[in-house]
Protein backbone atom coordinates (compact mmCIF):
# COMPACT_ATOMS: atom_id res chain seq x y z
CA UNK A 1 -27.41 -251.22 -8.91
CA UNK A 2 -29.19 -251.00 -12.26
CA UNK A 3 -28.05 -251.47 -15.33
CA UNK A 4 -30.95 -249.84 -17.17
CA UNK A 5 -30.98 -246.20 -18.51
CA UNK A 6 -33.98 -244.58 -16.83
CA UNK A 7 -35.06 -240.94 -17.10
CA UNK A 8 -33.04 -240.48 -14.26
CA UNK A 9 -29.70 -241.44 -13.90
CA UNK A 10 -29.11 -240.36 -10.19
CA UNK A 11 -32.07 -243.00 -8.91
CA UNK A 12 -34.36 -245.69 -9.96
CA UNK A 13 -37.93 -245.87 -10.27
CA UNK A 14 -40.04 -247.91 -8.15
CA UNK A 15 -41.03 -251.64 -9.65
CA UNK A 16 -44.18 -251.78 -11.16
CA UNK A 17 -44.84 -255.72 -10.30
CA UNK A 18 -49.03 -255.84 -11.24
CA UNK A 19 -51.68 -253.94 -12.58
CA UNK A 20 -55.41 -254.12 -12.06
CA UNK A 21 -58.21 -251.30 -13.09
CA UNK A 22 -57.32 -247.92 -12.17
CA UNK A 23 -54.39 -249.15 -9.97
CA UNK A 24 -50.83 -250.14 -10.11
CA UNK A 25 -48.82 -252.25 -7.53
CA UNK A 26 -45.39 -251.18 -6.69
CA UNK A 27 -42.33 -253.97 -5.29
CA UNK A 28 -42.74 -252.67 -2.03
CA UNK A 29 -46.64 -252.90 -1.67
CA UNK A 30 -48.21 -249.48 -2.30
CA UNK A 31 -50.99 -248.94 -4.43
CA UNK A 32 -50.94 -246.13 -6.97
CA UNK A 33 -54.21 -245.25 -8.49
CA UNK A 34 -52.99 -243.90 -12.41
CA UNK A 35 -55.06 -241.28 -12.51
CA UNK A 36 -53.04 -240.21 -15.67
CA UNK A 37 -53.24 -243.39 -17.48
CA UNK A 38 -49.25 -242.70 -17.26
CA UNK A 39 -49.11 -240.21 -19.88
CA UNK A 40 -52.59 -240.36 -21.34
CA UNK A 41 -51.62 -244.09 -22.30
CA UNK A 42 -54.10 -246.50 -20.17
CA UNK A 43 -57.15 -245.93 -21.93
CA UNK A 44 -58.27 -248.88 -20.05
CA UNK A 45 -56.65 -248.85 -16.79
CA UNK A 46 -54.74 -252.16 -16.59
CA UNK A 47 -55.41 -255.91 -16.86
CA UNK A 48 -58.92 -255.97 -18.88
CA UNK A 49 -59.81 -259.28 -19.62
CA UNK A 50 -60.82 -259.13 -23.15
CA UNK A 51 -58.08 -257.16 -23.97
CA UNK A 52 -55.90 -260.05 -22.87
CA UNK A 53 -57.84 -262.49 -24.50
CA UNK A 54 -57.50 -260.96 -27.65
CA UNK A 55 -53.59 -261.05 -26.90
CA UNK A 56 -53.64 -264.55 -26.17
CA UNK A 57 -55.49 -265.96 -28.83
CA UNK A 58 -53.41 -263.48 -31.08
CA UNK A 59 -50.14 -265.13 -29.85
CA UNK A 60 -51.16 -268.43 -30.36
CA UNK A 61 -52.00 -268.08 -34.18
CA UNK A 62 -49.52 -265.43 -35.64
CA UNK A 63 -46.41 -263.47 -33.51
CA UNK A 64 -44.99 -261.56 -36.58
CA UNK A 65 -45.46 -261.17 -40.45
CA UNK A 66 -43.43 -259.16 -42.29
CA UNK A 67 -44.75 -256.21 -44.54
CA UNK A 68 -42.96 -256.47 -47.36
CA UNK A 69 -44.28 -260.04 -48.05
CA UNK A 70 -47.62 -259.94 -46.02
CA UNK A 71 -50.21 -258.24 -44.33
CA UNK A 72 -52.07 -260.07 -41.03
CA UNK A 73 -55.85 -259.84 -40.33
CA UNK A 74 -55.82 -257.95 -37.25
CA UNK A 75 -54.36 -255.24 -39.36
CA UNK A 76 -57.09 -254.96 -41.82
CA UNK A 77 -59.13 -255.71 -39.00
CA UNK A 78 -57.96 -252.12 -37.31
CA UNK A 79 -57.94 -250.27 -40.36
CA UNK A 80 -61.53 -251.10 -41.37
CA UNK A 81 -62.39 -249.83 -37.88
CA UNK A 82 -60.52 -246.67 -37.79
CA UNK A 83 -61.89 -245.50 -41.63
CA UNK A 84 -63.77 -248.05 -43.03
CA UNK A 85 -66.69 -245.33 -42.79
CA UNK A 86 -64.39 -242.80 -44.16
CA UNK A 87 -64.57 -240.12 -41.11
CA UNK A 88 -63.92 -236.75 -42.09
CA UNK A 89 -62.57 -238.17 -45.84
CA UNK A 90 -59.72 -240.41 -43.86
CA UNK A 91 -59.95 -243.76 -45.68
CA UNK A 92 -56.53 -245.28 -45.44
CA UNK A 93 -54.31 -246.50 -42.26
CA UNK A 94 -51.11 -246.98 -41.77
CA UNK A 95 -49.40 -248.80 -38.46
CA UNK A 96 -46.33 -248.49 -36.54
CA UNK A 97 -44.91 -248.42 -32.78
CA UNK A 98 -45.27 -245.21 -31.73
CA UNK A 99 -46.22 -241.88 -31.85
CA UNK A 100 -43.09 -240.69 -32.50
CA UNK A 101 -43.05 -243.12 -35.55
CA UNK A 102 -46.59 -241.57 -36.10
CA UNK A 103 -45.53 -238.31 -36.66
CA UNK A 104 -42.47 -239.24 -38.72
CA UNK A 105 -44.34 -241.04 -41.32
CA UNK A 106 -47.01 -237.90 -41.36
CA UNK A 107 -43.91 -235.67 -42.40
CA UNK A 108 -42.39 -238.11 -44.88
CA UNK A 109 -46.30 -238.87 -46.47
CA UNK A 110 -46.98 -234.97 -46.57
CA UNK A 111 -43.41 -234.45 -48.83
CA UNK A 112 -43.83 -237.42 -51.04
CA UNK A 113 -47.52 -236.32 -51.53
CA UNK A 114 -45.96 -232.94 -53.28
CA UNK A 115 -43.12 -234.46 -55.11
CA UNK A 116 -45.40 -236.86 -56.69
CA UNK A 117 -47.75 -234.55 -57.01
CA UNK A 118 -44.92 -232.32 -59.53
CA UNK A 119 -44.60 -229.67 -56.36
CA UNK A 120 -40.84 -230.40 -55.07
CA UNK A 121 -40.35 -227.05 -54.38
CA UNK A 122 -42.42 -227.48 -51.33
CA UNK A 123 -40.03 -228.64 -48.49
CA UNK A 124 -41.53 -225.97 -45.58
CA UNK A 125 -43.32 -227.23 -42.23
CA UNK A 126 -45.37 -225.17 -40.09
CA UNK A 127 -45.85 -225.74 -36.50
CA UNK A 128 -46.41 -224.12 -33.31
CA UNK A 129 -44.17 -223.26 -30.41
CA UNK A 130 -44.60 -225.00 -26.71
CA UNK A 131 -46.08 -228.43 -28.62
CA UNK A 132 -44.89 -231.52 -29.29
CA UNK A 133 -44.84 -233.90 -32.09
CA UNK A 134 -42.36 -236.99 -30.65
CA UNK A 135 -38.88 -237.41 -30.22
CA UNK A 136 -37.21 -238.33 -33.08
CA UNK A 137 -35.29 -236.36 -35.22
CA UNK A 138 -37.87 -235.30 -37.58
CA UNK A 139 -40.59 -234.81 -35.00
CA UNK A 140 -38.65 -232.84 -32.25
CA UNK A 141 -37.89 -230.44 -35.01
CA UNK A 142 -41.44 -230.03 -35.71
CA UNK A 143 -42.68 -229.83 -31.94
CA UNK A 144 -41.97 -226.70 -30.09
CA UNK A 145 -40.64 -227.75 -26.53
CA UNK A 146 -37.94 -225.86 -26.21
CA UNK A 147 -36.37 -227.96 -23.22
CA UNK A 148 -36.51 -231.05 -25.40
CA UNK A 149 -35.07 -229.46 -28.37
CA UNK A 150 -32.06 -227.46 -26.92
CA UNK A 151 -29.46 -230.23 -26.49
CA UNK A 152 -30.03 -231.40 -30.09
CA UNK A 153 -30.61 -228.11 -32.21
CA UNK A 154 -27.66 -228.25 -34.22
CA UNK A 155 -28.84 -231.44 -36.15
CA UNK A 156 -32.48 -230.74 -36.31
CA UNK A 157 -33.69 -229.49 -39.64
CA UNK A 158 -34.26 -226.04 -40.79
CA UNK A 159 -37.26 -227.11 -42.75
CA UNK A 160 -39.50 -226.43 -39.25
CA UNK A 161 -40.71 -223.49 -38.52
CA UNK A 162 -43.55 -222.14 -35.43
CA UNK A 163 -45.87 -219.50 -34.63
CA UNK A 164 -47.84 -219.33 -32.22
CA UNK A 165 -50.15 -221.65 -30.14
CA UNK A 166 -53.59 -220.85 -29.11
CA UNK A 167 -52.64 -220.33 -25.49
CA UNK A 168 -55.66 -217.18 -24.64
CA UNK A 169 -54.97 -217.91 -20.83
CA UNK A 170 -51.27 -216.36 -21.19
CA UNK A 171 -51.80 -214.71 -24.74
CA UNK A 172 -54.96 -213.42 -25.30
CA UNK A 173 -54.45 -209.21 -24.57
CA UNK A 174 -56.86 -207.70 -22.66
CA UNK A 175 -58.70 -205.35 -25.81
CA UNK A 176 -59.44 -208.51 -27.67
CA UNK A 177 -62.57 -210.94 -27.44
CA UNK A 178 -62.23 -214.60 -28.93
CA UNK A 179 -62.89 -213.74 -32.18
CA UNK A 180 -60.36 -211.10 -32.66
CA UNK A 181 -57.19 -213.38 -30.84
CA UNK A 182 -57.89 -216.28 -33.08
CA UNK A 183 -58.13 -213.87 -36.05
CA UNK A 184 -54.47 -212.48 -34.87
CA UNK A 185 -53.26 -216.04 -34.81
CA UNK A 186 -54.89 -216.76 -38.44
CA UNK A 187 -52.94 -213.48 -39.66
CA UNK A 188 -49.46 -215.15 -38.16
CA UNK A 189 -50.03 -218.07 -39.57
CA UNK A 190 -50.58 -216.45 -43.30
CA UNK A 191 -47.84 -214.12 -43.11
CA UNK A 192 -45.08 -216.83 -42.18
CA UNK A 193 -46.89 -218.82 -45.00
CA UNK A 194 -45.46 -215.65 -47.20
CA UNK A 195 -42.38 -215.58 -45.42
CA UNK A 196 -41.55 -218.72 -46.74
CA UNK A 197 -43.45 -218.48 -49.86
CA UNK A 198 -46.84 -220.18 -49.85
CA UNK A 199 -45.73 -222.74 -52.51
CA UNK A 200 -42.98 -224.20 -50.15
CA UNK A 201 -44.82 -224.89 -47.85
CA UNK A 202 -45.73 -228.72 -47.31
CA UNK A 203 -48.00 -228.25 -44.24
CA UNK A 204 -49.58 -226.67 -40.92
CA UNK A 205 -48.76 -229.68 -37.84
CA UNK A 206 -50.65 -228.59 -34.65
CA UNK A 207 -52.08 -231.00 -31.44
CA UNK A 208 -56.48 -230.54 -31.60
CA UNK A 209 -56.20 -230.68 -27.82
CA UNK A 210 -52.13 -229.93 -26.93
CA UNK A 211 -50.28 -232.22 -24.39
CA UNK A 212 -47.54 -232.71 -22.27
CA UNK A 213 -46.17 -229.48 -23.47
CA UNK A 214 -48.17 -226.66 -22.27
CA UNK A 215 -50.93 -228.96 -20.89
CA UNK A 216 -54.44 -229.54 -21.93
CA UNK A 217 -54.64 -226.59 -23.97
CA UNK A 218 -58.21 -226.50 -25.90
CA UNK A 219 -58.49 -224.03 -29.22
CA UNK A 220 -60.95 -221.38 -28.72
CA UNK A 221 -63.48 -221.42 -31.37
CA UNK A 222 -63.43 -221.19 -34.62
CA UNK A 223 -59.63 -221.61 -34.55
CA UNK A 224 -59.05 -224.52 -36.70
CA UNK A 225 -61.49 -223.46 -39.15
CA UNK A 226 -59.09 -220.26 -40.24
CA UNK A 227 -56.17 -222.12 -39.71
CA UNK A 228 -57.36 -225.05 -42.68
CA UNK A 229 -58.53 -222.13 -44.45
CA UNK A 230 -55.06 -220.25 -44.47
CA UNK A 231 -54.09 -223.64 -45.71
CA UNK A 232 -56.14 -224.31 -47.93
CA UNK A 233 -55.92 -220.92 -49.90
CA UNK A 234 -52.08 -221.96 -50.48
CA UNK A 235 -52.78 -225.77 -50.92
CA UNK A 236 -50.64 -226.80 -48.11
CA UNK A 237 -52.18 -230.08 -45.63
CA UNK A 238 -53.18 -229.83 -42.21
CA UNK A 239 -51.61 -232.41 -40.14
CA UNK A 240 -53.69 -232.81 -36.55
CA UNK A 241 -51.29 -234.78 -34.00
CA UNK A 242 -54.12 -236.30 -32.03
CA UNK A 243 -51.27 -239.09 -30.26
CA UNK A 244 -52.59 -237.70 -26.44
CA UNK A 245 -55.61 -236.30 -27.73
CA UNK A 246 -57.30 -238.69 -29.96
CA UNK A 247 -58.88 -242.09 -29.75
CA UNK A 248 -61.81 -241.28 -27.12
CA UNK A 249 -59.39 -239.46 -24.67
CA UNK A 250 -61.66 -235.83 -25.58
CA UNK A 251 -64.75 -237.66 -25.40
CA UNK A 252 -65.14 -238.10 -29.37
CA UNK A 253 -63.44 -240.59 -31.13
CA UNK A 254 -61.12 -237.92 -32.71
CA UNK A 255 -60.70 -234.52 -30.96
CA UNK A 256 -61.05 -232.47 -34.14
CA UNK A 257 -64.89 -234.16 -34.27
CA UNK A 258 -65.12 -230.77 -31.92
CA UNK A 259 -63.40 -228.59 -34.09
CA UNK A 260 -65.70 -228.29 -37.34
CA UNK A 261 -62.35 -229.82 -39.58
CA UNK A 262 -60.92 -232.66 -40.23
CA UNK A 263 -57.47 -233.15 -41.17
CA UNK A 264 -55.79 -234.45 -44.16
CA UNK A 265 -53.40 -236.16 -42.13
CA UNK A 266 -54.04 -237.49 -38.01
CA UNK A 267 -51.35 -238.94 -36.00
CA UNK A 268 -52.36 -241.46 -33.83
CA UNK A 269 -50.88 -243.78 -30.63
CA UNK A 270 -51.72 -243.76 -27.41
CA UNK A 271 -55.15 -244.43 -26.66
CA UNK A 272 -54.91 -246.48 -29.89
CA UNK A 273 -54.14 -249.68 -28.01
CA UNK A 274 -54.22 -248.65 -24.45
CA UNK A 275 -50.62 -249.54 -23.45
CA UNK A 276 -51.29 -252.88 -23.80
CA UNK A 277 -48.87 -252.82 -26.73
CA UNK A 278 -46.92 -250.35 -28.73
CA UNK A 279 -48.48 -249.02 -31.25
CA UNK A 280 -49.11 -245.75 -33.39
CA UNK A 281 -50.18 -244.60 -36.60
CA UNK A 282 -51.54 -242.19 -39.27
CA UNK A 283 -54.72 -241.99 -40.84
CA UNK A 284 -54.83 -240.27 -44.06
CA UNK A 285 -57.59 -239.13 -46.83
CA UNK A 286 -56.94 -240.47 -50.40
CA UNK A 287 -56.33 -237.12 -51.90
CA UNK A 288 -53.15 -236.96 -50.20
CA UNK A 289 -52.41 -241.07 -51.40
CA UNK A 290 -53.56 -240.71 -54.72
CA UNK A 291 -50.44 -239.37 -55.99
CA UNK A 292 -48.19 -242.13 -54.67
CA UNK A 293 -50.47 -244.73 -56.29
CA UNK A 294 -50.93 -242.91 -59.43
CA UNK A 295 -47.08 -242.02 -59.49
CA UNK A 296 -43.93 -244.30 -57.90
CA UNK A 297 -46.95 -246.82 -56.50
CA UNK A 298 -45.78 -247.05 -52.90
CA UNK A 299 -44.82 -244.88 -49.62
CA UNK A 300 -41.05 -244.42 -49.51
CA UNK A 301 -40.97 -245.66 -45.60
CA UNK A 302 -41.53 -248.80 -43.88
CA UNK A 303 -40.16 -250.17 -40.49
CA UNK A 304 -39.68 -253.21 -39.33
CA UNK A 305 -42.42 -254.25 -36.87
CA UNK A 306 -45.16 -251.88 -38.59
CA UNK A 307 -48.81 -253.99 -38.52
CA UNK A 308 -47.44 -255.67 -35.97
CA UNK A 309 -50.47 -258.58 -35.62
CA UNK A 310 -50.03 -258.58 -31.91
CA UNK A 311 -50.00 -254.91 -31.41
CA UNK A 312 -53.05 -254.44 -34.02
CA UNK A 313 -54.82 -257.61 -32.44
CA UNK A 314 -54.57 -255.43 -28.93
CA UNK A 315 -55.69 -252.24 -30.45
CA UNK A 316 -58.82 -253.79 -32.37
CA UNK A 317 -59.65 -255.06 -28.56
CA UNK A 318 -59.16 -251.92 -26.57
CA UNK A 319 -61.65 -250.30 -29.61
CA UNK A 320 -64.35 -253.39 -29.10
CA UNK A 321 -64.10 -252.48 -25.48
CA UNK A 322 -64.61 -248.88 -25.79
CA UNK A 323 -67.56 -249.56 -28.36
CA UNK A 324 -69.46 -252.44 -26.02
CA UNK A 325 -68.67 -250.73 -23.14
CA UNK A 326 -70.11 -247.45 -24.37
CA UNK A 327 -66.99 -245.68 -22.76
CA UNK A 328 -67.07 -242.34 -25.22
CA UNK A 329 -70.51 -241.58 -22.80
CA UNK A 330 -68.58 -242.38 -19.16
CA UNK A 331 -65.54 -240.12 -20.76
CA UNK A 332 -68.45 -237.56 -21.50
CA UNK A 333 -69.78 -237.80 -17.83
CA UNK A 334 -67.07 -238.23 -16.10
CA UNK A 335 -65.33 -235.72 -17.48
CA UNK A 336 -67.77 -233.20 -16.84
CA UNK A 337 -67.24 -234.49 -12.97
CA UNK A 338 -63.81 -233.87 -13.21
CA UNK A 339 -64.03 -230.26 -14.42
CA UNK A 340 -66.37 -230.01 -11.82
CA UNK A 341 -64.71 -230.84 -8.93
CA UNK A 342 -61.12 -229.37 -9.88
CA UNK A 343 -62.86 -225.90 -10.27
CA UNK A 344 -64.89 -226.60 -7.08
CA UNK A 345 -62.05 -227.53 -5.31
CA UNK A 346 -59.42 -225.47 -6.68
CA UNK A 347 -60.90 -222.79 -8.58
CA UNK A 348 -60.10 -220.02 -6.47
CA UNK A 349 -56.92 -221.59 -4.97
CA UNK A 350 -54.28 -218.58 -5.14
CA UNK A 351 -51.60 -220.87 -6.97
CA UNK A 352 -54.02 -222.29 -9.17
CA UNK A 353 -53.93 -220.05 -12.40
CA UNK A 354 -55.99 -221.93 -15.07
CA UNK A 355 -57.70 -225.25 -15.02
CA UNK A 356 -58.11 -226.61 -18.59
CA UNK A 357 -59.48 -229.44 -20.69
CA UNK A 358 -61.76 -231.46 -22.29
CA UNK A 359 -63.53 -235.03 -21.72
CA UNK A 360 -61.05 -236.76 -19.69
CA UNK A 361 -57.72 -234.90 -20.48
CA UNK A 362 -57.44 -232.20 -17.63
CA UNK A 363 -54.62 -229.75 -16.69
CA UNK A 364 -54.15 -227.54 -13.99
CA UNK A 365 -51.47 -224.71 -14.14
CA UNK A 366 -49.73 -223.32 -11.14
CA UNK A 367 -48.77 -219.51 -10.60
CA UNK A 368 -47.00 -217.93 -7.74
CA UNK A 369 -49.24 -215.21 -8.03
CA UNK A 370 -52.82 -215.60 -9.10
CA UNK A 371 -53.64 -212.30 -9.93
CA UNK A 372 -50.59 -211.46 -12.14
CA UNK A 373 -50.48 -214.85 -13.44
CA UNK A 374 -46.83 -214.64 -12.15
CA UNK A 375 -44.41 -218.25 -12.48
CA UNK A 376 -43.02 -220.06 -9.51
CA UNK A 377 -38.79 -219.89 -9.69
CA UNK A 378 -38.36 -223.03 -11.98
CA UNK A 379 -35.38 -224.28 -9.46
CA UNK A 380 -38.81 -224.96 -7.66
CA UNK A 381 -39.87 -227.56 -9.56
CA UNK A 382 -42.78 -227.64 -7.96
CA UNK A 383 -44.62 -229.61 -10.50
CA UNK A 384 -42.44 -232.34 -9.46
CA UNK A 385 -43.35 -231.46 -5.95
CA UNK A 386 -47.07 -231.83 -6.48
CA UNK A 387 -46.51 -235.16 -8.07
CA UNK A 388 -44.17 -236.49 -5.05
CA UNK A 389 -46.83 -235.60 -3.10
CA UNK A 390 -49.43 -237.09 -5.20
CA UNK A 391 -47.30 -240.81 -5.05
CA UNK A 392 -47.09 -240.72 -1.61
CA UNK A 393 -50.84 -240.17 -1.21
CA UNK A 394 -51.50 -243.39 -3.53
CA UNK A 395 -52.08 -241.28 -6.82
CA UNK A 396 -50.30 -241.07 -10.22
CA UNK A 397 -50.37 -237.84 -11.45
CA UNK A 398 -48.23 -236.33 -14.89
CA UNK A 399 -46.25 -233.21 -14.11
CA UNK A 400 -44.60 -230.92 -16.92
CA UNK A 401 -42.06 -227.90 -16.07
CA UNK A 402 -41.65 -225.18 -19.06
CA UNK A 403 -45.00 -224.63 -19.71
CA UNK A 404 -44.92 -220.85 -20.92
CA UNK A 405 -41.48 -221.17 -22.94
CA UNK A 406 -39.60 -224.22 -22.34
CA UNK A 407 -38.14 -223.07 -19.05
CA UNK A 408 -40.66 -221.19 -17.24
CA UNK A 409 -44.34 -221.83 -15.90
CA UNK A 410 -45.56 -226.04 -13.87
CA UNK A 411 -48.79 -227.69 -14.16
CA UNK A 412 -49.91 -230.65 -13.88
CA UNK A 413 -52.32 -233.34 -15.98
CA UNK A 414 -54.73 -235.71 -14.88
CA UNK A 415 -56.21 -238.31 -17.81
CA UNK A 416 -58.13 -241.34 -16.11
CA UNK A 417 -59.09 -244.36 -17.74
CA UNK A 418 -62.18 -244.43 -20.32
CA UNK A 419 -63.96 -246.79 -17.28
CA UNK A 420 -63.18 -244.48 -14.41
CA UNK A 421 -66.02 -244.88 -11.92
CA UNK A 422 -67.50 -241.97 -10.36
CA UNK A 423 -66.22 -243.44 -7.03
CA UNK A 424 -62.95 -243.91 -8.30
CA UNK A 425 -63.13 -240.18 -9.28
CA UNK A 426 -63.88 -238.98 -5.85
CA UNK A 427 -60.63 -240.26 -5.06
CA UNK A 428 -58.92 -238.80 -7.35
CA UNK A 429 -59.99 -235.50 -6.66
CA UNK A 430 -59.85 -235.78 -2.79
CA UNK A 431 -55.68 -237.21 -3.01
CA UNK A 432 -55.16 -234.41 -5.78
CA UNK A 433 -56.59 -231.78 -3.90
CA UNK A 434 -54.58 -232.64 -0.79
CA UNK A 435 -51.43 -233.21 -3.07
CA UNK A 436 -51.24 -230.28 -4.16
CA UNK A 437 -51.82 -227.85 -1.19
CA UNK A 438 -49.18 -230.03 0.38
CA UNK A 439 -46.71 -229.09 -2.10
CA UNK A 440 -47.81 -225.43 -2.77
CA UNK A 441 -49.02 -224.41 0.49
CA UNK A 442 -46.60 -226.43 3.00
């Protein structure tokens, strides 16, 4: 019997006992290659020497610091390698242990920002439905998964509010090219900006590349460039969530590098430190912290194991590795091999409805009906299917239900490591392939 919560409360988990590369060790002896980095989290696959190294030596000079009295030098050390070079006009960091945490300190930096700024009136957020932003308070109301939400929707906040995502697989009608669906989508996005009134509104909060939630979803383009312009005509922020997407997982350092914006505020976590620690984070551009230096002279929020040295000493690592490894190129290439051989092998697969992505962040989206584009009975579950099958084949895979509107739609992600091999990816797509016409076709 365990005496652990899990996810599941009707059965335990397998033990995870080792880690090594792309695979992970279970109690009983199988071998599970984690082709999905768990949920876009092993940037590195597991066990990387240098990585633990840095840990090490780390641990031996400094476990913990408090902020309020210092700050540790593999703190600066991160910050001066996330925006030291100012990308996109970010130039300040800040760290915490999630990106959850991320997001929360986004939301409370965007409203301080105003009321320091002598703009209280400005208490609106603006997000989009079937996203998501964390699981705290603050950033469940401001992500759109409507599964996650239900059971706690009478103590989220009414300062959240959604339109639409850029989902043109699903959403796009028939009598409209790019141009004119992403121009529909700008036009939302103004009017519930005058819904509200432009002038309470704090900010726009949208994933560059969305996760978990509807899976791998890329902006057509052109997208992001109306949406900061919609906020910029009403001087509201635009807060990217880049927590799956970010930190090399696209193939750029930060997704919106592909976009043609940059945000005023990013959200950062996962492929920040690679699992190897917790750790999260904004990055933000000094017009939005000039106000709090110029005003009150500090962010109203702080938590207890932010900067953590050990966590930043792992993260400054993992980003030596990608750098000396080169790894932005291999996410590049195989990336490209990935889209390949999923389309190759499933393209035309009649429950395969859409395969998405970008660099190594890849989803594919099951239909009971290819042509009509028609959803598999959610009692189903057969996202959870394909991953069953995927386990027992050797392969991690990360399945979503709700994809369409919280309740309704499967598919299923695959996110490698950085250092994938192109062997490794053979595998992948050979146990995914079979994995899922097991589950859909058996």
């Amino acid at each position: 019997m365990t005496h652990l919560v899990h996810r599941s409360l009707r059965a335990a988990p397998p033990i995870a006992v080792s880690g090594q590369g792309i695979w992970l060790h279970e109690k009983g002896g199988h071998a599970v290659m984690d082709a999905s980095g768990g949920a876009a989290v092993a940037c590195l696959g597991h066990g990387h020497p240098h990585v633990l190294g840095a840990m090490r030596a780390q641990l031996e000079r400094l476990t913990y610091a408090h902020t309020a009295l210092f700050s540790c030098e593999s703190a600066e050390q991160l910050a001066d390698m996330l925006v030291g070079h100012a990308p996109g006009g970010l130039t300040h960091a800040y760290f915490c242990s999630s990106g959850s945490e991320g997001m929360e300190a986004a939301l409370k930096m965007a409203r301080q920002h105003f009321v320091e700024a002598g703009q209280p009136q400005r208490r609106n957020f603006i997000a989009r439905r079937q996203s998501y932003h964390g699981n705290t308070l603050g950033a469940l109301a401001a992500g759109g998964n409507m599964m996650r939400r239900a059971t706690y929707l009478p103590i989220l906040s009414d300062a959240f509010h959604h339109v639409s995502p850029c989902y043109a697989y699903r959403d796009r009608r028939d009598d409209e090219n790019d141009a004119d669906y992403v121009q529909r989508l700008a036009d939302e996005l103004e009017a519930e900006f005058q819904r509200l009134g432009p002038d309470t509104v704090i900010a726009f909060c949208a994933e560059t590349v969305v996760g978990a939630t509807l899976g791998c979803v890329t902006a057509l383009p052109g997208y992001f460039q109306k949406m900061r312009e919609v906020c910029d005509r009403h001087g509201a922020l635009l807060i990217l969530d880049e927590v799956m997407s970010g930190m090399g997982r696209t193939g750029t350092q930060h997704a919106w590098e592909a976009e043609g914006v940059a945000p005023d505020i990013q959200v950062i976590a996962k492929g920040l430190g690679g699992g190897y620690q917790p750790i999260g984070g904004i990055l933000v551009n000094d017009r939005v912290l000039a106000p709090l230096r110029d005003g009150t002279g500090g962010f109203m929020h702080g938590h207890t194991y932010q900067a953590h040295p050990l966590a930043c000493a792992a993260a400054v690592a993992v980003q030596e590795v990608i750098r000396a490894e080169n790894l932005l190129a291999n996410v590049q290439a195989m990336g490209a091999k990935l889209e390949q051989g999923l389309t190759e092998r499933l393209g035309n697969h009649a429950h395969v409805g859409d395969i998405r992505g970008r660099g190594l962040f890849w989803a594919v989206e099951l239909v009971a009906d290819r042509a009509s584009k028609a959803v598999f009975d959610p009692a189903l579950r057969m996202n959870e299917r394909v991953k069953q099958a995927a386990y027992a084949r050797g392969l991690g895979c990360y399945p979503m239900g709700g994809t369409i509107d919280g309740r309704q739609g499967d598919h299923v992600i695959l996110a490698p490591p950085y250092n994938v091999t192109a062997d490794e990816m053979e595998m992948i797509l050979d146990r995914f392939d079979a994995a899922l016409r097991e589950a859909l076709d058996g």
